[in-house]
Protein backbone atom coordinates (compact mmCIF):
# COMPACT_ATOMS: atom_id res chain seq x y z
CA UNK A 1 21.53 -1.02 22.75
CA UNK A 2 19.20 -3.66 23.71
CA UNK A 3 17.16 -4.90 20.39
CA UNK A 4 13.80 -4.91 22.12
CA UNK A 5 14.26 -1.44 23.17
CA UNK A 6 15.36 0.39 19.70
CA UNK A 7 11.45 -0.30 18.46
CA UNK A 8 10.18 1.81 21.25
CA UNK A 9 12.47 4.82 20.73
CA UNK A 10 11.29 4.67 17.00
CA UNK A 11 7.81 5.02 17.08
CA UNK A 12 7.85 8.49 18.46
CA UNK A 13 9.95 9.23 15.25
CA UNK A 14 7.11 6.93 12.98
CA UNK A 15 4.94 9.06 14.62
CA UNK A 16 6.22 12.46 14.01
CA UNK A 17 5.72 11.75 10.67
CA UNK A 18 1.94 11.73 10.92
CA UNK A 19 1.14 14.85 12.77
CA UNK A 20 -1.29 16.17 11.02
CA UNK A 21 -4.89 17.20 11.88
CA UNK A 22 -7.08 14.64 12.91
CA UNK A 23 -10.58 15.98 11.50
CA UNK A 24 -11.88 17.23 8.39
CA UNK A 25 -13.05 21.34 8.30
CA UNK A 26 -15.85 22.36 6.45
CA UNK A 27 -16.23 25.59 4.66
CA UNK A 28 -18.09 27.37 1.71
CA UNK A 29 -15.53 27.17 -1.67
CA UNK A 30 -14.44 30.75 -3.27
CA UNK A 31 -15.45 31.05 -6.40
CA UNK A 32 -12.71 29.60 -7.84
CA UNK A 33 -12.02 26.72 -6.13
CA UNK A 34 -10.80 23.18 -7.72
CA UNK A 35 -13.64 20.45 -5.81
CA UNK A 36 -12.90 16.84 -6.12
CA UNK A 37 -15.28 14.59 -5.87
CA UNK A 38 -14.69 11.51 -3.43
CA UNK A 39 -17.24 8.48 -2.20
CA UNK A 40 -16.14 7.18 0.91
CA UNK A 41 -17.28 3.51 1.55
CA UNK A 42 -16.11 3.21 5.52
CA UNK A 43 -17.11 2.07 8.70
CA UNK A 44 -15.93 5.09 10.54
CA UNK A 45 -16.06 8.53 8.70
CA UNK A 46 -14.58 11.20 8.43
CA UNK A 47 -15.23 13.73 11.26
CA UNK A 48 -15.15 17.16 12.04
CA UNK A 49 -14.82 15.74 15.72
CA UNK A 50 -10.98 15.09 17.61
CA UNK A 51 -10.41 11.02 16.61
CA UNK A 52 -10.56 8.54 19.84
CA UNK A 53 -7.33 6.66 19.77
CA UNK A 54 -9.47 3.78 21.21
CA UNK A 55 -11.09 3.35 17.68
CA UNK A 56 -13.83 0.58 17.60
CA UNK A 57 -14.38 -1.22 14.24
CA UNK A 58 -17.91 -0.85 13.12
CA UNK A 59 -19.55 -3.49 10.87
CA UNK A 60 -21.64 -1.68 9.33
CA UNK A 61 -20.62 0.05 6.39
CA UNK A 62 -21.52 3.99 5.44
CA UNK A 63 -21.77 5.60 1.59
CA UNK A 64 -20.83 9.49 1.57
CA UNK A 65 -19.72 11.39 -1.16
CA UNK A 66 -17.92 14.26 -0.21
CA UNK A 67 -16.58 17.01 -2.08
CA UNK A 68 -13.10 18.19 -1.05
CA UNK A 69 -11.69 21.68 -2.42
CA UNK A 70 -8.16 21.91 -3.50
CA UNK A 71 -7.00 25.45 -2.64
CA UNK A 72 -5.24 27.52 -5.67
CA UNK A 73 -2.02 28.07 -3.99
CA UNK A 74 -1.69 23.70 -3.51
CA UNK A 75 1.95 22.41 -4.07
CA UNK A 76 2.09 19.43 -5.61
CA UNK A 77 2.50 16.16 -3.52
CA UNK A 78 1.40 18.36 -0.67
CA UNK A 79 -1.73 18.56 1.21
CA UNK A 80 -2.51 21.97 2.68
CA UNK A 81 -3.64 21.76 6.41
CA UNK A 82 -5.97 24.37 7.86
CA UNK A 83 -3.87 26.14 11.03
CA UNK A 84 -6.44 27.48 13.05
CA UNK A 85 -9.79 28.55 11.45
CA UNK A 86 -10.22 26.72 7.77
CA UNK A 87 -9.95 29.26 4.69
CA UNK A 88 -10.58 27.42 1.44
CA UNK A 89 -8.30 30.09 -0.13
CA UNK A 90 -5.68 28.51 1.60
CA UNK A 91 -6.73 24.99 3.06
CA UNK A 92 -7.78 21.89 1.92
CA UNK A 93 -11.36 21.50 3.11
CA UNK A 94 -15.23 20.00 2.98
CA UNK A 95 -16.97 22.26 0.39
CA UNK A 96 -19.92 19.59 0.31
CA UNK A 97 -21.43 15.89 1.90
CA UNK A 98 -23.99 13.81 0.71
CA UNK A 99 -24.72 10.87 2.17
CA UNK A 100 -26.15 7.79 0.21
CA UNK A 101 -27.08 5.37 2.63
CA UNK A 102 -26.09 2.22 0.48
CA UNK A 103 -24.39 0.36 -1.60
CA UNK A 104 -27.12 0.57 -4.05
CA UNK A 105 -27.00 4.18 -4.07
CA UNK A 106 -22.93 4.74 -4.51
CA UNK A 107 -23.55 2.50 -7.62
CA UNK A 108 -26.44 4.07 -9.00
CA UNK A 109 -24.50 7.72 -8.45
CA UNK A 110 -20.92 6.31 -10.00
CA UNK A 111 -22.84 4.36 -13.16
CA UNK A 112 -24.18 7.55 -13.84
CA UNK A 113 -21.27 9.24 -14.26
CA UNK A 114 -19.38 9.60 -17.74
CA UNK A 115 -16.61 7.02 -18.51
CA UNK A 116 -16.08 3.41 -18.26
CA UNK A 117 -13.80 3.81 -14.84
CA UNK A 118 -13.04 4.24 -11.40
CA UNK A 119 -10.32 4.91 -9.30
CA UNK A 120 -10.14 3.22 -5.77
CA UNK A 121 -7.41 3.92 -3.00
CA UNK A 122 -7.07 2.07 -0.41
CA UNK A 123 -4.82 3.66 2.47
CA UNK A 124 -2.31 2.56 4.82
CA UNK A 125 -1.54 2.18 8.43
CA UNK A 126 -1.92 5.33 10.69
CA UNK A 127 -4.82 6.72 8.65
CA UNK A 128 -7.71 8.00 10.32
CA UNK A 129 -10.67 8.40 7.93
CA UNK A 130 -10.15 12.63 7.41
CA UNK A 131 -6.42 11.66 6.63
CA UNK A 132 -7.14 9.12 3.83
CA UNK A 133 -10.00 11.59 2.45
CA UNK A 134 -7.63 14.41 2.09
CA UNK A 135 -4.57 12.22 1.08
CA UNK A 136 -7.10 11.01 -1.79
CA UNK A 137 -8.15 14.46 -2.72
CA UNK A 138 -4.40 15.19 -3.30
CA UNK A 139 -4.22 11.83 -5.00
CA UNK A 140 -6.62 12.60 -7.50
CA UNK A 141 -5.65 15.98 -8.57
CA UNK A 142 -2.29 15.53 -8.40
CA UNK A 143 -2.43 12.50 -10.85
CA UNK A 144 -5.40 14.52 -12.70
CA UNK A 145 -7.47 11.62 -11.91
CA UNK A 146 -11.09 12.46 -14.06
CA UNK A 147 -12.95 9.15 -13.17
CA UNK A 148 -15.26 8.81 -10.47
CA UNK A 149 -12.51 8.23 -7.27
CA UNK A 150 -14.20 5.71 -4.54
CA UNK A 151 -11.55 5.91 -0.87
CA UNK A 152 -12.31 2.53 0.81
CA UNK A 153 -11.69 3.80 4.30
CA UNK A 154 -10.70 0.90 6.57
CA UNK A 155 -10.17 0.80 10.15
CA UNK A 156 -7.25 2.01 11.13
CA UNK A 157 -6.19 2.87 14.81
CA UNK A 158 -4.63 6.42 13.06
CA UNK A 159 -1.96 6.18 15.84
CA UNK A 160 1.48 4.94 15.80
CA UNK A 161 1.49 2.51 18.38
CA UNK A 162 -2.01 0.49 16.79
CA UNK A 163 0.55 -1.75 14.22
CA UNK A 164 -0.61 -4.50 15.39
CA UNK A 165 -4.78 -3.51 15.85
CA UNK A 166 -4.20 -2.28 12.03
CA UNK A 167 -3.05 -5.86 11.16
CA UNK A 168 -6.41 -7.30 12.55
CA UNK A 169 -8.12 -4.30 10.98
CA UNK A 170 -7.01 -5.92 7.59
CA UNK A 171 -8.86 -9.06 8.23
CA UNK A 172 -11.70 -7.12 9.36
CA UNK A 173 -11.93 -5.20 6.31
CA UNK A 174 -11.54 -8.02 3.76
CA UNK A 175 -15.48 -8.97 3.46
CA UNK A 176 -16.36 -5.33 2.48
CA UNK A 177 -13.70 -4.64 0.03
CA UNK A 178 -14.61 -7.64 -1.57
CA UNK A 179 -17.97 -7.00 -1.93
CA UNK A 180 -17.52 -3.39 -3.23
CA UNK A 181 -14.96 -5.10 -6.40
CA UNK A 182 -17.67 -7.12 -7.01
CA UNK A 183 -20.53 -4.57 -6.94
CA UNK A 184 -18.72 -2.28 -9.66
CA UNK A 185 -17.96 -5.39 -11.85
CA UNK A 186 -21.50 -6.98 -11.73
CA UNK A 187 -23.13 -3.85 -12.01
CA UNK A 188 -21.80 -1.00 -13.56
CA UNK A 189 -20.11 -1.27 -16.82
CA UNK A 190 -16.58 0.57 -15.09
CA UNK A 191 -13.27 -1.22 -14.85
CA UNK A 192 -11.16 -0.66 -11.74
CA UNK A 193 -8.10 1.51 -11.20
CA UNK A 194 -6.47 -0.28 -7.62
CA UNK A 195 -4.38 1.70 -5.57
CA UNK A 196 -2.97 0.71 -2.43
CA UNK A 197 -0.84 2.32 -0.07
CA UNK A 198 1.18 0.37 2.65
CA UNK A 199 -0.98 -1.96 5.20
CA UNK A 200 -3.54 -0.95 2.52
CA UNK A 201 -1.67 -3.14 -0.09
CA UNK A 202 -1.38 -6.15 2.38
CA UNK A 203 -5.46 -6.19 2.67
CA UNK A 204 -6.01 -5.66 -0.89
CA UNK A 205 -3.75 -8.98 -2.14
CA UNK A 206 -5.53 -10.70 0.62
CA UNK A 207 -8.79 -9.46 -1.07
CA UNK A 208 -7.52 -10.43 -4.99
CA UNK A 209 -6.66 -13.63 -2.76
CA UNK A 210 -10.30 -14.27 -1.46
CA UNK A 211 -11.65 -13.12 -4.71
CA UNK A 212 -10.03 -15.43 -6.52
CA UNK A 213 -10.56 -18.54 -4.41
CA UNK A 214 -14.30 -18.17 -3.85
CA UNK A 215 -14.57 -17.99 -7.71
CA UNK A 216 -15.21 -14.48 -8.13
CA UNK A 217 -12.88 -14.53 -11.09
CA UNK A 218 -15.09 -12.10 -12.98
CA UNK A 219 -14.50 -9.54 -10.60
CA UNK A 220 -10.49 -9.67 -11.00
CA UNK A 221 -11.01 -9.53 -14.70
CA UNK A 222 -12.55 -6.02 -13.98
CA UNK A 223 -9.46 -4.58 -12.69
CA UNK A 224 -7.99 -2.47 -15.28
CA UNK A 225 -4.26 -1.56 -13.34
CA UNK A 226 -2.91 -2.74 -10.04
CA UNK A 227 -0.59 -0.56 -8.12
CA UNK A 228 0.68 -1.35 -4.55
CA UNK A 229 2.74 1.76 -3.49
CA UNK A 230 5.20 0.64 -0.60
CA UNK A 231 3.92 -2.37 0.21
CA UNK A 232 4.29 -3.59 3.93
CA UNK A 233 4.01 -7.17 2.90
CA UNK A 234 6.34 -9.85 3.76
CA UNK A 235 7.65 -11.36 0.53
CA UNK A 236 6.54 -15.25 1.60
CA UNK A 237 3.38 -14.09 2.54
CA UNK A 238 2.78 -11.97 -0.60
CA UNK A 239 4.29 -15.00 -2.70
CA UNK A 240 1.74 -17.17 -0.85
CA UNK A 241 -0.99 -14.53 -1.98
CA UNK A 242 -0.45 -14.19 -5.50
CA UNK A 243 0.02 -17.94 -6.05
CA UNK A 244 -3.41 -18.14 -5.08
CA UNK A 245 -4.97 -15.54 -7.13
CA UNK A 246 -3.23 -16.78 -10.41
CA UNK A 247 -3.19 -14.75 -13.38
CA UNK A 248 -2.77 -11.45 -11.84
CA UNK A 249 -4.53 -8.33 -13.60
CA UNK A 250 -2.71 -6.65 -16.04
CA UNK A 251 -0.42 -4.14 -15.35
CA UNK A 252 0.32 -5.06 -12.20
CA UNK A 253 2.49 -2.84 -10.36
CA UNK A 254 4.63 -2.51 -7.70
CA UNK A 255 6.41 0.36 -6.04
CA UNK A 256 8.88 0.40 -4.30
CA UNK A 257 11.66 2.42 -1.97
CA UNK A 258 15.02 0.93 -0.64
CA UNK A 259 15.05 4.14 1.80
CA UNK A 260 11.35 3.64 3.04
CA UNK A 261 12.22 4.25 6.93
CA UNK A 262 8.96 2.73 8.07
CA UNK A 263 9.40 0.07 6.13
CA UNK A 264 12.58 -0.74 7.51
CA UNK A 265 10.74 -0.49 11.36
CA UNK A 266 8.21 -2.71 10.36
CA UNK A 267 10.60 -5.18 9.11
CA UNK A 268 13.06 -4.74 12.41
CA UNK A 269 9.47 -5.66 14.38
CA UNK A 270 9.32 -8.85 12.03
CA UNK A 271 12.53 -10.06 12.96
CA UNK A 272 14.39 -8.23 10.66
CA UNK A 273 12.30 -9.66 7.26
CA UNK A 274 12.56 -7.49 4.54
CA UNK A 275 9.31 -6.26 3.20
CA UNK A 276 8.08 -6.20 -0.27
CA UNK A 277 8.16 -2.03 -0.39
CA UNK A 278 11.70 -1.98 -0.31
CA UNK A 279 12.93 -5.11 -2.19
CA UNK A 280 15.33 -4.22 -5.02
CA UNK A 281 15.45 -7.44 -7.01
CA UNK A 282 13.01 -8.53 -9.64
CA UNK A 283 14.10 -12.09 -8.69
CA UNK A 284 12.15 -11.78 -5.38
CA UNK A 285 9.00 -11.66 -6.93
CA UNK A 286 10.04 -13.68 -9.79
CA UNK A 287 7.36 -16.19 -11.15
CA UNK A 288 4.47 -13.74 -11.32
CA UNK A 289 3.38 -10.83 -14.37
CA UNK A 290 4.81 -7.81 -11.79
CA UNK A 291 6.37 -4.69 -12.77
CA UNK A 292 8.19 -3.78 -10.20
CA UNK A 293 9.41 0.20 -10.28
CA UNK A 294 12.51 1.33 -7.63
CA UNK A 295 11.73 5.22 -6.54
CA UNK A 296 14.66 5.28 -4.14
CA UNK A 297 15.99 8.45 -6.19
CA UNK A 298 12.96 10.18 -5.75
CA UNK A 299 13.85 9.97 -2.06
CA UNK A 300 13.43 13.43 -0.03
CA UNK A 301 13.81 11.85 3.29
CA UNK A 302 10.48 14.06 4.34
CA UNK A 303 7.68 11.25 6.14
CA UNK A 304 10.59 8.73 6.70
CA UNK A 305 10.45 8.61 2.51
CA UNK A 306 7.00 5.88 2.68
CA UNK A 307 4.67 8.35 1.05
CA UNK A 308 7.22 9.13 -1.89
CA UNK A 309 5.03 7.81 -4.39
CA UNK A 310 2.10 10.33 -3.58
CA UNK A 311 4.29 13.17 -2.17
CA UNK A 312 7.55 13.23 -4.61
CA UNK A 313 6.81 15.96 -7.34
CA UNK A 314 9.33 13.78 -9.29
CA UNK A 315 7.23 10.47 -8.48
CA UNK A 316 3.70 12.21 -9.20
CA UNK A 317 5.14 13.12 -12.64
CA UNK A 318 5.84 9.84 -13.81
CA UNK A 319 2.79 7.87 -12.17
CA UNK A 320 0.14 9.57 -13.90
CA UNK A 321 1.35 7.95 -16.98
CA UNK A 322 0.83 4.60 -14.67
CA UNK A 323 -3.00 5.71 -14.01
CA UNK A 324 -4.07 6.41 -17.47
CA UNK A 325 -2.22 3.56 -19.05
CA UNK A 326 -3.95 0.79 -21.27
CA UNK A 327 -1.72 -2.04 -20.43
CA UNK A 328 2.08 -2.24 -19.56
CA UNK A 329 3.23 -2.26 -23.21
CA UNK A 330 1.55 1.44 -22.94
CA UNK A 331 3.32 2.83 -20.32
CA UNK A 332 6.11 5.49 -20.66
CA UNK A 333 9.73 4.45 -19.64
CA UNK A 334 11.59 7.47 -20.95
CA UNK A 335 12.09 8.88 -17.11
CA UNK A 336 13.33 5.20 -15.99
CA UNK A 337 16.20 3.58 -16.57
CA UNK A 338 15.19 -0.52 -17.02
CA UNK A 339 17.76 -2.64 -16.10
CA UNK A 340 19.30 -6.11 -16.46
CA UNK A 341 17.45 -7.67 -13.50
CA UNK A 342 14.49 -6.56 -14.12
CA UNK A 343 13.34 -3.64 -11.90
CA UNK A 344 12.69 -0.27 -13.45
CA UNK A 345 14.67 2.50 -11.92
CA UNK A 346 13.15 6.25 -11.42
CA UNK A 347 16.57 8.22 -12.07
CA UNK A 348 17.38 11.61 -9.73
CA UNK A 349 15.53 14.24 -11.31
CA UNK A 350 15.63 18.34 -9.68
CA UNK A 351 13.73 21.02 -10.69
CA UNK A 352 10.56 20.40 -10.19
């Protein structure tokens, strides 16, 4: 088969893997319904409208807080689409919106709140804006997440075939990332949780990057844990990246999948370089603090296996440790099995 051909035959597959509703559904909550409570920070939001495949970036950035119910009959790692008209019963949807019209204002809200921090996920390619806000409400309970959860929403095409727009869409996004890190550290008294999914781990090193060579070293220092979950980063590039930020923040983490399917594409488009979400040496990140965790036995082959970290039962049970920990000397091994070259392996686990 001719090489330049096997890409376009694959991207219907990459694509069946994000068919899901393009819009978010309000409703009013039953009685009993679980609410999370999620600030977006985005140029495009969330919308109850069909998405426009020919997404245009906006430079100005919104502040919503939305509240997202989690129905009672949720599976975990799952998130439960409305079919047809949204019942909260049943459905994730939009029990609530608020919109705070600035920066100013998300701080003010999230300062107010109990705790001393936040958790902030940053999504991957294919998104659109209701994606990420859902994925993030299934995030957040899922990992029991109690701190006030911020989704930076950047602009992703939310379509297969927009790889390469989403790449530009990284650069785009780097300004207002960086100012957000630096809002919470200069003026709340809340340390950062960082989690990044994908493309979304590519634009936040090259944020920790930027942060870190425009001085801004106060603002890394804020970051309590680092996670990159299947990271579509090529290794020099990523190398390049975290030589320039220096002393990375502490745990830093990295997840990753030998099976990750899209991965693999996105590395066949880069002719054939390996990306850093399925490496499965410690050596080829050596030189830098990075704990790098292999989750290819958590594997279900269900989304191509690149959302295992945030869809595995298996993986969910064994990351919320990861969120809540102090530092890396805190963090329970007992499900892993470490070994001699460094990476620490998830091992097969059924039942849950």
């Amino acid at each position: 088969m001719n090489a330049r051909i096997l890409p376009l035959l694959l991207l219907p597959l990459l694509a069946g893997c994000a068919q899901t509703p393009d819009r978010i559904s309000f409703a009013q909550p039953p009685a009993s319904a679980l609410v999370q409570e999620i600030y977006v920070t985005s140029g495009n939001l969330p919308s109850v409208k069909a998405r426009d495949l020919k997404q245009d970036r906006n430079a100005r950035t919104n502040f919503v807080q939305y509240d997202v119910s989690i129905p009672a009959n949720h599976a975990l790692g799952q998130i439960e689409w409305p079919d047809g008209a949204t019942d909260p019963r049943t459905d994730f949807a939009v029990v609530g919106q608020k919109d705070l019209g600035s920066s100013a204002a998300l701080i003010k809200a999230i300062q107010a709140e109990q705790g001393d921090e936040i958790a902030l996920f940053v999504h991957g390619y294919n998104n659109t804006p209701s994606e990420a806000l859902y994925r993030f409400a299934q995030i957040s309970h899922d990992f029991e997440i109690t701190t006030p959860r911020i989704l930076f929403s950047w602009p992703s095409a939310g379509t297969a075939t927009g790889y390469i727009y989403d790449r530009d869409s990284v650069l785009f996004a780097r300004d207002p990332l960086a100012d957000l890190l630096t809002e919470i550290a200069r003026k709340t008294n809340k340390e950062v949780t960082l989690l990044a999914h994908s493309m979304g781990a590519h634009l936040t090193m090259e944020v920790l990057r930027q942060l870190a060579i425009t001085g801004r070293r106060d603002v890394l220092d804020n970051l309590r844990v680092v996670a990159l979950l299947a990271p579509d980063i090529d290794p020099d590039v990523f190398r390049a990246q975290a030589t320039a930020i220096g002393k990375l923040p502490d745990p830093f983490v990295i997840l990753t999948n030998r099976d990750d399917k899209a991965l693999s594409l996105s590395a066949f488009l880069n002719i054939g370089r390996q990306k850093v979400g399925d490496l499965s040496r410690a050596a080829d990140v050596s030189g830098f603090d990075i704990t790098l965790f292999d989750f290819t036995a958590l594997a279900d082959g269900s989304n191509l296996d690149h959302l295992v970290p945030m869809t595995s039962p298996a993986a969910i049970s064994v990351l919320r440790d990861l969120v809540r920990s102090d530092r890396r000397g805190q963090i329970d091994l007992s499900q892993f099995d470490v070994g001699d070259d460094g990476v620490i392996r998830a091992r097969p686990r059924k039942g849950l």
